[in-house]
PDB file of N, CA and C in Angstrom:
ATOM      1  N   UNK A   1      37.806  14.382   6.983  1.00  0.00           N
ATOM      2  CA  UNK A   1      38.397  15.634   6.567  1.00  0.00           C
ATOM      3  C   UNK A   1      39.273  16.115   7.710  1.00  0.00           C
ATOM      4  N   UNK A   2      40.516  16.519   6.999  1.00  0.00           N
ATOM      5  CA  UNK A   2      41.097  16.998   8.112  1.00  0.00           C
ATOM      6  C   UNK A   2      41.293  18.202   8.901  1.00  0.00           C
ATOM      7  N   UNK A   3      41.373  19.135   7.708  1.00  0.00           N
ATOM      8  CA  UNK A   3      41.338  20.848   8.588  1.00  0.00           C
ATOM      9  C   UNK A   3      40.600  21.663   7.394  1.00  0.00           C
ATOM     10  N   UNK A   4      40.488  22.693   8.153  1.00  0.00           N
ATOM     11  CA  UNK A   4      39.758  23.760   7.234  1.00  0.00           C
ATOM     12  C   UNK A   4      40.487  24.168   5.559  1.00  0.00           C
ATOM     13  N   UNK A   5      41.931  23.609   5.498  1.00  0.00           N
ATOM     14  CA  UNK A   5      42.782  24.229   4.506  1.00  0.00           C
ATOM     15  C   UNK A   5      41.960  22.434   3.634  1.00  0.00           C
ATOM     16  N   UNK A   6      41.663  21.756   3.696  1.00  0.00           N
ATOM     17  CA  UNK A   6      41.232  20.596   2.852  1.00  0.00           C
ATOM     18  C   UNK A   6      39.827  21.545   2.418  1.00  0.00           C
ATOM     19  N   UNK A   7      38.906  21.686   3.322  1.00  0.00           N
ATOM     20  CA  UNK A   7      37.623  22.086   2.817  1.00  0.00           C
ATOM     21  C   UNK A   7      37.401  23.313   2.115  1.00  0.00           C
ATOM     22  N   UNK A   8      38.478  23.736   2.079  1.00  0.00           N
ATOM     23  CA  UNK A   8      38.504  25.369   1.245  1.00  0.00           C
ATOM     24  C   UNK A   8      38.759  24.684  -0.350  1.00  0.00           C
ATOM     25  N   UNK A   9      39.907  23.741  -0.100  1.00  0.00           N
ATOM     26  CA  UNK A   9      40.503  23.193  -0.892  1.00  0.00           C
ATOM     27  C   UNK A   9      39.023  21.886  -2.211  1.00  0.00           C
ATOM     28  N   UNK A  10      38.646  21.556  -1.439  1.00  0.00           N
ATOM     29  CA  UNK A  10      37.509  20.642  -1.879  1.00  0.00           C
ATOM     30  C   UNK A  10      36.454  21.741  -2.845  1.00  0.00           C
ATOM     31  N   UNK A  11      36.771  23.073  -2.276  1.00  0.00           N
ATOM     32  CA  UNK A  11      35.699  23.954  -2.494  1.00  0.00           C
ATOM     33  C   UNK A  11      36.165  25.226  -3.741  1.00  0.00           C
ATOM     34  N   UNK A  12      37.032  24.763  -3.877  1.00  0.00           N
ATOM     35  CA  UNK A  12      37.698  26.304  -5.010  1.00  0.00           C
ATOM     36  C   UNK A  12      37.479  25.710  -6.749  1.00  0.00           C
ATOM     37  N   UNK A  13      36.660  24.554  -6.555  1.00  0.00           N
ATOM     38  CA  UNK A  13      36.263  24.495  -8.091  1.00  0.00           C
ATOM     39  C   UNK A  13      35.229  24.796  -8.279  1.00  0.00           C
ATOM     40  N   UNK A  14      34.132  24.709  -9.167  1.00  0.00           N
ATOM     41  CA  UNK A  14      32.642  25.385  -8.734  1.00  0.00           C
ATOM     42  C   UNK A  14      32.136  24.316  -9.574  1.00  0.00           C
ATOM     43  N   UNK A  15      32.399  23.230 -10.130  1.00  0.00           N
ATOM     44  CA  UNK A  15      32.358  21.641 -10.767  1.00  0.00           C
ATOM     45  C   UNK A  15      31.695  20.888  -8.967  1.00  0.00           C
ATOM     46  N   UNK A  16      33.277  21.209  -8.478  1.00  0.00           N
ATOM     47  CA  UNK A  16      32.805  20.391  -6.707  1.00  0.00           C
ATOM     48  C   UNK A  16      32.216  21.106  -5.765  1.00  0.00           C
ATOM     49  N   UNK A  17      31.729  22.357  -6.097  1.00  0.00           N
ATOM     50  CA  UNK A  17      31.101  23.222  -5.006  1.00  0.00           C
ATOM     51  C   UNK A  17      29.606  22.729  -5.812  1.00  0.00           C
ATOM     52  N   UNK A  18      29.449  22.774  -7.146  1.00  0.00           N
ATOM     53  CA  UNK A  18      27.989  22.825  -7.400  1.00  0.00           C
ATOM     54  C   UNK A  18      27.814  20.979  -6.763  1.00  0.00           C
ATOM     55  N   UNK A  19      28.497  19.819  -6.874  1.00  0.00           N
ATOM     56  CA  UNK A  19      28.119  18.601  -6.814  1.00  0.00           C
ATOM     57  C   UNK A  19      28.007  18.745  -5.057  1.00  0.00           C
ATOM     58  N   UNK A  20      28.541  18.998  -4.425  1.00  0.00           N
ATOM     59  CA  UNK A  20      28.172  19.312  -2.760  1.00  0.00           C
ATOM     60  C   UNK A  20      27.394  19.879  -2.120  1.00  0.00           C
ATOM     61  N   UNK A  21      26.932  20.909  -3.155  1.00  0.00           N
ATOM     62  CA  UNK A  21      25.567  21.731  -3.000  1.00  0.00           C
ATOM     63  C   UNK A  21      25.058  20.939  -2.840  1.00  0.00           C
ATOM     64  N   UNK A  22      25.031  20.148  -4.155  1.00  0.00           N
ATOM     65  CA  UNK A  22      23.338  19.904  -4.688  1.00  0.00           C
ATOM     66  C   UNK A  22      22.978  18.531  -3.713  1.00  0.00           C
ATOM     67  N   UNK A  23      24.253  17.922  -3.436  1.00  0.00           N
ATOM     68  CA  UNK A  23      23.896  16.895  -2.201  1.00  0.00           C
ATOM     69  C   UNK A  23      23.174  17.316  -1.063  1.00  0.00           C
ATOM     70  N   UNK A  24      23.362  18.360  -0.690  1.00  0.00           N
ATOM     71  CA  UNK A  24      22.673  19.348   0.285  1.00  0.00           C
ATOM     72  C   UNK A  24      21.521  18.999   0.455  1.00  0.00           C
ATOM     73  N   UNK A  25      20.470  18.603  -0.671  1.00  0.00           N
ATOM     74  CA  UNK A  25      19.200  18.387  -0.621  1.00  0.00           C
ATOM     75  C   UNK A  25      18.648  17.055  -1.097  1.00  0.00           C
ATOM     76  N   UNK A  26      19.684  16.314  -1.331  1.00  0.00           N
ATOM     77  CA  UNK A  26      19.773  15.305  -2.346  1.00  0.00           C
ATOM     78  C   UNK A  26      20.178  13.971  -1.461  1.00  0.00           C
ATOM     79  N   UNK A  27      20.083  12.829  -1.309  1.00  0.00           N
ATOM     80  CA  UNK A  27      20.817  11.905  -1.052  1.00  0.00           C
ATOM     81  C   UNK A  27      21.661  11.146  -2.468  1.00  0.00           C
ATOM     82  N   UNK A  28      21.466  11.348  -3.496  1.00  0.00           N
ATOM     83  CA  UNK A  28      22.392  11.342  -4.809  1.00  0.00           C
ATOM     84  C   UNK A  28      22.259  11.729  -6.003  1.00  0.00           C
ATOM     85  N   UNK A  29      23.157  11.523  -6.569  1.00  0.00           N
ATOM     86  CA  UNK A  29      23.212  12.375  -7.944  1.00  0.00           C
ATOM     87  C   UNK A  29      23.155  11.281  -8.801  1.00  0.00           C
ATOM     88  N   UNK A  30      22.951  11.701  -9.973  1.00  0.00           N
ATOM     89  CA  UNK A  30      23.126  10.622 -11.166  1.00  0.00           C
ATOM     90  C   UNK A  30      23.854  11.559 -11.931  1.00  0.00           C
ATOM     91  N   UNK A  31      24.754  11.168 -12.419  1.00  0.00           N
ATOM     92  CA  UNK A  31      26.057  11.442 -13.292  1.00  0.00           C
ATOM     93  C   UNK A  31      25.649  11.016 -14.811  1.00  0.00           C
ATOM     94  N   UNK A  32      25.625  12.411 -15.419  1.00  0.00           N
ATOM     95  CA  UNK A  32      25.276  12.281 -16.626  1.00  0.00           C
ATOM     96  C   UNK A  32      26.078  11.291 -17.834  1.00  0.00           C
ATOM     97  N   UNK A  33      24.550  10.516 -18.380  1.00  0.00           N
ATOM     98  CA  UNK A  33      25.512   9.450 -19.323  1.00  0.00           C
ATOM     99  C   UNK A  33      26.572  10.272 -20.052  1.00  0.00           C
ATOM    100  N   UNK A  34      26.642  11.354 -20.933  1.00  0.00           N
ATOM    101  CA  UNK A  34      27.437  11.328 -21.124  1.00  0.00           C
ATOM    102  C   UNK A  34      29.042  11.524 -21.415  1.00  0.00           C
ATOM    103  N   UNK A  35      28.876  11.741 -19.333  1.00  0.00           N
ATOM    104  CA  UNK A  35      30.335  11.641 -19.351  1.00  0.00           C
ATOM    105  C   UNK A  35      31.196  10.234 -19.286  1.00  0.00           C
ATOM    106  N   UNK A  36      30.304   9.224 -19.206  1.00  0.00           N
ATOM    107  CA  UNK A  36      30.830   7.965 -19.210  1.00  0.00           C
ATOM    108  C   UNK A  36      30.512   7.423 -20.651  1.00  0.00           C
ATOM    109  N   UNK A  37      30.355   8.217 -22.040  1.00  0.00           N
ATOM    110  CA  UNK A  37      30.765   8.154 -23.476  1.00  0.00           C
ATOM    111  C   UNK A  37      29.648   7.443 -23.860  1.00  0.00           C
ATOM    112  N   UNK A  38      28.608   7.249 -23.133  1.00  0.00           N
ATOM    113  CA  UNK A  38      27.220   6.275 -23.548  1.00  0.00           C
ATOM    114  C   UNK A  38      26.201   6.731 -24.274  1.00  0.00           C
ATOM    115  N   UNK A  39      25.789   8.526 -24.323  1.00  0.00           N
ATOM    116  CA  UNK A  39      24.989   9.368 -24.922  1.00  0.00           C
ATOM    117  C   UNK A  39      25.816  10.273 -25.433  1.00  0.00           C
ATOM    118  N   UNK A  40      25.147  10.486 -27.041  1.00  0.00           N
ATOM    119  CA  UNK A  40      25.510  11.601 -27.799  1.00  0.00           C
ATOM    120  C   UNK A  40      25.791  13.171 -27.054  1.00  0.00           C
ATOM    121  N   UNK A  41      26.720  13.255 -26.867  1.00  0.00           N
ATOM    122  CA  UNK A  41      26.638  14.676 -26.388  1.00  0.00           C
ATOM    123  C   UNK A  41      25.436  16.092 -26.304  1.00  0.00           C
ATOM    124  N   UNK A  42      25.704  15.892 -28.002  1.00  0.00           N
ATOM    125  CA  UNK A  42      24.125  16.973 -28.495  1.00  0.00           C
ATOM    126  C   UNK A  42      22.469  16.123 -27.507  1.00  0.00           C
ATOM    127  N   UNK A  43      22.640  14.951 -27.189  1.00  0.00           N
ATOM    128  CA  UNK A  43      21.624  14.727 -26.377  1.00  0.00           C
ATOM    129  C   UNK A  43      21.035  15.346 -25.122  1.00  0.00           C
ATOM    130  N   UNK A  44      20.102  16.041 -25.070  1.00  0.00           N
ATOM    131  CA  UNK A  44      19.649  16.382 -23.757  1.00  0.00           C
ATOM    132  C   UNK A  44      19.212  15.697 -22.367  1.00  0.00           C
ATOM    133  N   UNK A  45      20.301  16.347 -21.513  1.00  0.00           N
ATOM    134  CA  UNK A  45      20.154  15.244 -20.398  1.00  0.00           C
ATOM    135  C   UNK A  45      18.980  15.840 -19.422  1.00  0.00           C
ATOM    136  N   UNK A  46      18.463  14.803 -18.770  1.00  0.00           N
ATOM    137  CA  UNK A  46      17.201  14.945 -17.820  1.00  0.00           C
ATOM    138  C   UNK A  46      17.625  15.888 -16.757  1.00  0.00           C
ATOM    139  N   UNK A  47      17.155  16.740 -15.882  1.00  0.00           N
ATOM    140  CA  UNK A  47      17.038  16.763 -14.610  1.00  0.00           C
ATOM    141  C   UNK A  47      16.593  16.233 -13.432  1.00  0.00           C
ATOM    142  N   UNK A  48      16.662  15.014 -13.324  1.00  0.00           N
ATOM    143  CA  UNK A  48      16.739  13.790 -12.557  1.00  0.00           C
ATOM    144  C   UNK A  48      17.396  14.703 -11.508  1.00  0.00           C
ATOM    145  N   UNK A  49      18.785  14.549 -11.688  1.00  0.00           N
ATOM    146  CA  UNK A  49      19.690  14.814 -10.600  1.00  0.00           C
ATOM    147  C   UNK A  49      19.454  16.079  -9.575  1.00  0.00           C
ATOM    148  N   UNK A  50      18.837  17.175  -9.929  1.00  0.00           N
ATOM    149  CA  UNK A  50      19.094  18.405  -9.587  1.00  0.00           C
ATOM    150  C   UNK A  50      19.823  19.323  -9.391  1.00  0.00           C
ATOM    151  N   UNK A  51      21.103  18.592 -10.065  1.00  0.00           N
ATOM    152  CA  UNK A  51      22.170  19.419 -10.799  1.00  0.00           C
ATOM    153  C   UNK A  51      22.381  19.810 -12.212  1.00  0.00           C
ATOM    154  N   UNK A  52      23.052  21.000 -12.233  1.00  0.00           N
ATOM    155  CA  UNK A  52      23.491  21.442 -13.576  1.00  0.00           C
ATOM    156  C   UNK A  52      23.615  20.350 -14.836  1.00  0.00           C
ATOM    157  N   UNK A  53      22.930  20.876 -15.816  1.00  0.00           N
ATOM    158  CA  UNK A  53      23.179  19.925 -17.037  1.00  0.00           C
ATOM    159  C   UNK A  53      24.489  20.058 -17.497  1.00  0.00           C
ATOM    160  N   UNK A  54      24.908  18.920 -17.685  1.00  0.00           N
ATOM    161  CA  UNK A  54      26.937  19.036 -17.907  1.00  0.00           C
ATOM    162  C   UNK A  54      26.846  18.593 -19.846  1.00  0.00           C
ATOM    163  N   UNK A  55      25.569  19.239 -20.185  1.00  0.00           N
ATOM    164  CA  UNK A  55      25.758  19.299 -21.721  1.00  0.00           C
ATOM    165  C   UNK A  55      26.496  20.571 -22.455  1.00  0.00           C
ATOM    166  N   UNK A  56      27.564  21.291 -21.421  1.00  0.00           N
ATOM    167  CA  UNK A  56      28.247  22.290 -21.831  1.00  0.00           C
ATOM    168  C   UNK A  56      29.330  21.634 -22.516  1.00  0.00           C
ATOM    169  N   UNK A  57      30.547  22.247 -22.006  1.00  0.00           N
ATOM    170  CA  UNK A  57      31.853  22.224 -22.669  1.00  0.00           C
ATOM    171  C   UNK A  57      32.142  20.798 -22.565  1.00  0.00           C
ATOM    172  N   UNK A  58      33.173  19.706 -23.629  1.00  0.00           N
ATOM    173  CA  UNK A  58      33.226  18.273 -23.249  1.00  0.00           C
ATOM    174  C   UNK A  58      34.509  18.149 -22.477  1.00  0.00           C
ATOM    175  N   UNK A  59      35.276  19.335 -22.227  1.00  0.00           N
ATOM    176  CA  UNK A  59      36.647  19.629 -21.348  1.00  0.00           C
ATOM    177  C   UNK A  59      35.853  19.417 -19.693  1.00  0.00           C
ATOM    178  N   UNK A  60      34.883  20.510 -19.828  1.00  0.00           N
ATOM    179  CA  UNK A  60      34.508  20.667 -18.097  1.00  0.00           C
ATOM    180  C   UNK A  60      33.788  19.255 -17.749  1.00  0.00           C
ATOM    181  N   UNK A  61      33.435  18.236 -18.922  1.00  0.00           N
ATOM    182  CA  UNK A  61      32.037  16.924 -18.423  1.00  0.00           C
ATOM    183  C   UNK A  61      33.649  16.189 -18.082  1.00  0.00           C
ATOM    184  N   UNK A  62      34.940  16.194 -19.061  1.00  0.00           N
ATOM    185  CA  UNK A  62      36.356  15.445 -18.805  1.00  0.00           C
ATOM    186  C   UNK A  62      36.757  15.567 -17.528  1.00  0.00           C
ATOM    187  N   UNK A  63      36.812  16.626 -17.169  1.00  0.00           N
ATOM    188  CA  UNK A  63      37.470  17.175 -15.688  1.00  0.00           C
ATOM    189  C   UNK A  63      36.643  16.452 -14.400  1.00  0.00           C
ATOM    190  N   UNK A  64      34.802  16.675 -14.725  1.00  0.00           N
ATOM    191  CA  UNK A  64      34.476  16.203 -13.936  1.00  0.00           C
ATOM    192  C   UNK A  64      34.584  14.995 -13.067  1.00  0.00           C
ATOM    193  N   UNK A  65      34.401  14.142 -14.153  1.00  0.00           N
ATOM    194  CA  UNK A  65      34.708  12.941 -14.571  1.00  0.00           C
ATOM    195  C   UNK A  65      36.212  12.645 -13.644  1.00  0.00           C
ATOM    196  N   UNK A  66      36.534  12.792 -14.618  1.00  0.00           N
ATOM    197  CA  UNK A  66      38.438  12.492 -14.306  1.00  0.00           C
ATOM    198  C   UNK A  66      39.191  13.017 -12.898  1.00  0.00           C
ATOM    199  N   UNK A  67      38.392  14.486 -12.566  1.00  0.00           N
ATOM    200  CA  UNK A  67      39.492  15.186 -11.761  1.00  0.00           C
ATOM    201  C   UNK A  67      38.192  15.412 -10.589  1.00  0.00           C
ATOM    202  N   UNK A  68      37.392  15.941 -10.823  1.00  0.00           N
ATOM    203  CA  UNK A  68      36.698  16.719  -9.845  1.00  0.00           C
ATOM    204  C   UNK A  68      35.848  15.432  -8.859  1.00  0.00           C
ATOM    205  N   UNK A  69      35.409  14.524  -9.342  1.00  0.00           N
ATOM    206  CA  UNK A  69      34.765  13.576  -8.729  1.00  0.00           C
ATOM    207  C   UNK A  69      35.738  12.296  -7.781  1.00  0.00           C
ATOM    208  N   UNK A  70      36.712  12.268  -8.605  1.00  0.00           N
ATOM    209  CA  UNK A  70      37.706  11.547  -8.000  1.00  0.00           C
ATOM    210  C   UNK A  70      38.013  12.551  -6.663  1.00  0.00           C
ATOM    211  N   UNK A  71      38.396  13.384  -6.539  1.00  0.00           N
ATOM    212  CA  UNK A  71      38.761  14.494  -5.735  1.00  0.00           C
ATOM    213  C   UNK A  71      38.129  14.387  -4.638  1.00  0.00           C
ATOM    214  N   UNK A  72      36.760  14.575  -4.871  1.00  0.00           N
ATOM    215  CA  UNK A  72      35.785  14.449  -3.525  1.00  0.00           C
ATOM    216  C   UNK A  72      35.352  13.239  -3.212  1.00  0.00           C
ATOM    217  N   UNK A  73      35.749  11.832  -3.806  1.00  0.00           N
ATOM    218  CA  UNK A  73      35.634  10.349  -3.261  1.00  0.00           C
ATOM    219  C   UNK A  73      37.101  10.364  -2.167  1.00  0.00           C
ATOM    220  N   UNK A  74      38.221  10.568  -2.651  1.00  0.00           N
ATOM    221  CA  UNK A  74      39.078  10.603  -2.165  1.00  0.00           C
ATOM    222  C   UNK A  74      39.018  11.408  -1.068  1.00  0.00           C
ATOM    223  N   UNK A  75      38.310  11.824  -1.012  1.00  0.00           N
ATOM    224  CA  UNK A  75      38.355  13.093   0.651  1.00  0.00           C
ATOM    225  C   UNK A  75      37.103  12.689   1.300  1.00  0.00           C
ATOM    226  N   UNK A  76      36.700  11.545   0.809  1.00  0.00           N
ATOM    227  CA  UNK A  76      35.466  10.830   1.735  1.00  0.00           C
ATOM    228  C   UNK A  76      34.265  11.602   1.822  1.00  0.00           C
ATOM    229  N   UNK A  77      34.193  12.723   0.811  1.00  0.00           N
ATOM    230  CA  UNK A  77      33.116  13.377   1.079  1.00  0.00           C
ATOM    231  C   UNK A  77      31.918  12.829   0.268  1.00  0.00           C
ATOM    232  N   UNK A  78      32.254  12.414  -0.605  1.00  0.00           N
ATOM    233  CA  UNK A  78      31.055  11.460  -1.887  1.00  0.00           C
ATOM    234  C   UNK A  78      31.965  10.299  -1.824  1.00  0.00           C
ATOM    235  N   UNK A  79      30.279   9.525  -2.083  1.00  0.00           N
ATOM    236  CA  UNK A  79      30.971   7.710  -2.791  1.00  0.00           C
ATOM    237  C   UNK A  79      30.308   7.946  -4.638  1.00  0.00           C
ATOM    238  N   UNK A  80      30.992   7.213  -5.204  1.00  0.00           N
ATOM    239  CA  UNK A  80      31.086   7.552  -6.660  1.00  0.00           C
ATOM    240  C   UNK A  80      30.801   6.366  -7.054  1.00  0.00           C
ATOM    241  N   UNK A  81      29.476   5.763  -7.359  1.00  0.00           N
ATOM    242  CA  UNK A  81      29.300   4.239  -7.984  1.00  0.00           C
ATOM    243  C   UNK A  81      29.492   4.430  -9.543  1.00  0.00           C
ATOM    244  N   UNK A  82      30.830   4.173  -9.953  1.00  0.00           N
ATOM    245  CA  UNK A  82      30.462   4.208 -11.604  1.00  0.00           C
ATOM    246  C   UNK A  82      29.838   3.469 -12.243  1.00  0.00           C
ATOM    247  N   UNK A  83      29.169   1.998 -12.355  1.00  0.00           N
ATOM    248  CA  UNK A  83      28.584   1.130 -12.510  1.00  0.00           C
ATOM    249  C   UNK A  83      27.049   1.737 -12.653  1.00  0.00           C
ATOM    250  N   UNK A  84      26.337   2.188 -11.370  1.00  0.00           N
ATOM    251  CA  UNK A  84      25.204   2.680 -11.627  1.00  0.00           C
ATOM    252  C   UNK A  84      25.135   4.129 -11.695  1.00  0.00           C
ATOM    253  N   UNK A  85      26.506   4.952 -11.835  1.00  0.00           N
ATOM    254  CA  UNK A  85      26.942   6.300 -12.632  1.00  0.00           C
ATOM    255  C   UNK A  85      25.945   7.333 -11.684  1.00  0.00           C
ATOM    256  N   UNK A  86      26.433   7.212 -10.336  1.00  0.00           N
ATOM    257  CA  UNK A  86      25.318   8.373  -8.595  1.00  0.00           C
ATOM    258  C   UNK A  86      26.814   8.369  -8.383  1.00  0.00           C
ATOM    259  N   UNK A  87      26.681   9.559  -7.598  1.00  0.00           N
ATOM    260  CA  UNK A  87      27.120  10.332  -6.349  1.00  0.00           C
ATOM    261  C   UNK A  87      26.583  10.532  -5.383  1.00  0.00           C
ATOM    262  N   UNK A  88      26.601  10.003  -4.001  1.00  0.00           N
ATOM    263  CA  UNK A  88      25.806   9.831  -3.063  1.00  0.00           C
ATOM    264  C   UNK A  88      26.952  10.339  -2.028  1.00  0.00           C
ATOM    265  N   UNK A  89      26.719  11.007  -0.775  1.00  0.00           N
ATOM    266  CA  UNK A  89      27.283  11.386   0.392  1.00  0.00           C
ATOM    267  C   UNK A  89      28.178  10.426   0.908  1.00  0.00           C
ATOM    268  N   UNK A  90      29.687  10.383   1.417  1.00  0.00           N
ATOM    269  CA  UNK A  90      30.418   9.942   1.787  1.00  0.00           C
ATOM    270  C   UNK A  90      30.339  10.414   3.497  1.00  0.00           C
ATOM    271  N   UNK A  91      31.230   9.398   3.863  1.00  0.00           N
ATOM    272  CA  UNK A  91      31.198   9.201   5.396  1.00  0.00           C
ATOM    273  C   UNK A  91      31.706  10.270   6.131  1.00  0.00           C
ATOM    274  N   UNK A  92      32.516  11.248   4.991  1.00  0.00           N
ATOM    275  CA  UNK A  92      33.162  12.520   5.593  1.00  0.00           C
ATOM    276  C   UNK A  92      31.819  13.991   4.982  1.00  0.00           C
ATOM    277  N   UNK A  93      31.353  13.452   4.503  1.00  0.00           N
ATOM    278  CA  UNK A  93      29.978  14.746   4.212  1.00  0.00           C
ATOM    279  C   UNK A  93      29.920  15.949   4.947  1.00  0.00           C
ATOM    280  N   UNK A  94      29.343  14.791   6.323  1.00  0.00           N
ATOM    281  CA  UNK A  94      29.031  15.302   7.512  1.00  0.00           C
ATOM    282  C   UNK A  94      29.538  16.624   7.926  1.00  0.00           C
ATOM    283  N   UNK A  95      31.317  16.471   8.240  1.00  0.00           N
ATOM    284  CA  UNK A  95      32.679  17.703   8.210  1.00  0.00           C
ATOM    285  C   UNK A  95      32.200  18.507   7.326  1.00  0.00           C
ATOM    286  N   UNK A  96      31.909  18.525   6.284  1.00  0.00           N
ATOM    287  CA  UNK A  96      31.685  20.013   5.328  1.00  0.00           C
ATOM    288  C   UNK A  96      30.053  20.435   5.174  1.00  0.00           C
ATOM    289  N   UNK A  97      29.442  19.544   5.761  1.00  0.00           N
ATOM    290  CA  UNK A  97      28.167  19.998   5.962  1.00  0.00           C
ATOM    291  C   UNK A  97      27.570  21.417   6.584  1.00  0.00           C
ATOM    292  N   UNK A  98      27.863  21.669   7.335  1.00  0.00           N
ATOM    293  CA  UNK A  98      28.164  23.148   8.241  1.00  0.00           C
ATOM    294  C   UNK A  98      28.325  24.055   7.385  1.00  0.00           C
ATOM    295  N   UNK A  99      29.629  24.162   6.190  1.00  0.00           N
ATOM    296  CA  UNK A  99      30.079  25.269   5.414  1.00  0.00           C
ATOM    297  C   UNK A  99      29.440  25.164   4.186  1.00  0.00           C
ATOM    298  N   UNK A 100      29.021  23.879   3.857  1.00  0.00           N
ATOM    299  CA  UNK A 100      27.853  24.234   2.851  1.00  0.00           C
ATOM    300  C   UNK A 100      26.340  24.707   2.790  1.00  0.00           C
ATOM    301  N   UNK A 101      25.940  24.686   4.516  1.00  0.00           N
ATOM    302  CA  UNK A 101      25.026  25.309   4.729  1.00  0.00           C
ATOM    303  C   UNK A 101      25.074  26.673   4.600  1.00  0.00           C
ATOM    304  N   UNK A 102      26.383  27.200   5.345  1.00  0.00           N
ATOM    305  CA  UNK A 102      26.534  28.787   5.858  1.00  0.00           C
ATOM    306  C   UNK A 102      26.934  29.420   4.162  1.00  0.00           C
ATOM    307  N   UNK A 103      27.395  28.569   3.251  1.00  0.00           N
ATOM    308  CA  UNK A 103      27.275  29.253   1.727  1.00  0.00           C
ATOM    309  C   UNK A 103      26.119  29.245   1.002  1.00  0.00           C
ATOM    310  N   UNK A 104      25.280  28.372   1.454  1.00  0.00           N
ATOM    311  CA  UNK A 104      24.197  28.524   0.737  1.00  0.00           C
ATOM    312  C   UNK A 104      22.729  29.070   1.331  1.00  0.00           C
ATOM    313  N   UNK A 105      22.906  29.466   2.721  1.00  0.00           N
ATOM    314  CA  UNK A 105      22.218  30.665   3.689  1.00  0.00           C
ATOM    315  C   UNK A 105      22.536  31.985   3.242  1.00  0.00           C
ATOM    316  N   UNK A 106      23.765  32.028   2.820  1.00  0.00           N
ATOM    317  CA  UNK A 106      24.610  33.524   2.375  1.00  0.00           C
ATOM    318  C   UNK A 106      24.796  33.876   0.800  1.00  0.00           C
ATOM    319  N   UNK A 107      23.807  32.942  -0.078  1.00  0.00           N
ATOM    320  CA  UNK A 107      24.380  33.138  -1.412  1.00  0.00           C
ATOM    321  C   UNK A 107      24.120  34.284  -1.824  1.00  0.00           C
ATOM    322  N   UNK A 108      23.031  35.249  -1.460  1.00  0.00           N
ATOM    323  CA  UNK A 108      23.148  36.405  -1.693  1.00  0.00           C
ATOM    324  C   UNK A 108      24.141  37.358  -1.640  1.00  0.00           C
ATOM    325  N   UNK A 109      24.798  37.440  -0.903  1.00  0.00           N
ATOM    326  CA  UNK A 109      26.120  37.527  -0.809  1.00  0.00           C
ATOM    327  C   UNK A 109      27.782  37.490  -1.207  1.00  0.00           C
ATOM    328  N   UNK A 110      27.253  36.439  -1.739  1.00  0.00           N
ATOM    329  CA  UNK A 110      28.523  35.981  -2.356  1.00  0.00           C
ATOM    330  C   UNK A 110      28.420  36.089  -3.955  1.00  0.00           C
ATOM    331  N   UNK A 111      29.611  36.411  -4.992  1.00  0.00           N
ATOM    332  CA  UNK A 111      29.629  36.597  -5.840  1.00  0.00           C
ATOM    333  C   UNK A 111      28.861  35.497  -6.391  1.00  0.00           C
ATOM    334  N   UNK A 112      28.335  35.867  -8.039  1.00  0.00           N
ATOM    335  CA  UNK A 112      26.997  34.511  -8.387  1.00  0.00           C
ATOM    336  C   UNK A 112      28.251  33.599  -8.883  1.00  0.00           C
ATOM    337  N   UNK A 113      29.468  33.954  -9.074  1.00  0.00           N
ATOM    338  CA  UNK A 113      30.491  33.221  -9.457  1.00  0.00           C
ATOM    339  C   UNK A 113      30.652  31.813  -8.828  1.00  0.00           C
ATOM    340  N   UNK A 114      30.456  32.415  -7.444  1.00  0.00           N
ATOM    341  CA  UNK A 114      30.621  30.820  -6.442  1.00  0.00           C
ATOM    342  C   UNK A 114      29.651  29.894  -6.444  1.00  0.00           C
ATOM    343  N   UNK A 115      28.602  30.070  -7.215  1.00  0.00           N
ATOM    344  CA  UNK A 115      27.753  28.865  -7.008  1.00  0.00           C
ATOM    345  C   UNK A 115      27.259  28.177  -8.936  1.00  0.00           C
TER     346      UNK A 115
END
């Protein structure tokens, strides 16, 4: 990561603020089947991951998918195995580790919007 204007930047969706959180406590995620078109939507997905169930809108599971996950592989902050469909901590984590602590020490604080 390079400067603070990337990590603000990594951070103004709340798709990639909740998947960075939740790494926080996590060494990976499992990426719900079905944003990779394998489970019925109306299917209820597990909480395995300890993230948000993405059985909401099929625009926001698209984005994830498509825009938001790519986003944070590309900035080295997650590795994205689509094959076994995790999100696991990238080699740049580390760099935003700090500001995801000090947001989630302060969530009281902060509008419930941001998390």
């Amino acid at each position: 990561m390079s400067d603070t204007s990337t990590f603000f930047d990594l951070l103004a969706a709340g798709p990639r603020r909740q998947v960075l959180l939740a790494l926080r406590g996590s060494d990976s995620l499992r990426v719900p089947d079905e944003l990779v078109g394998e489970r019925p939507a109306d299917r209820p997905v597990d909480g395995e991951s300890g993230a948000r169930s993405h059985s909401g809108s099929g625009v926001d599971d698209v984005r994830l998918y498509h825009v938001h996950l790519p986003k944070l592989e590309a900035a080295g902050v997650v590795e994205w195995n689509r094959e076994r469909r995790t999100v696991t901590r990238g080699p740049a984590f580390a760099a935003v580790e700090p500001g995801l602590d000090l947001l989630a020490e302060n969530a009281e604080k902060l509008p419930d919007a941001a998390f």
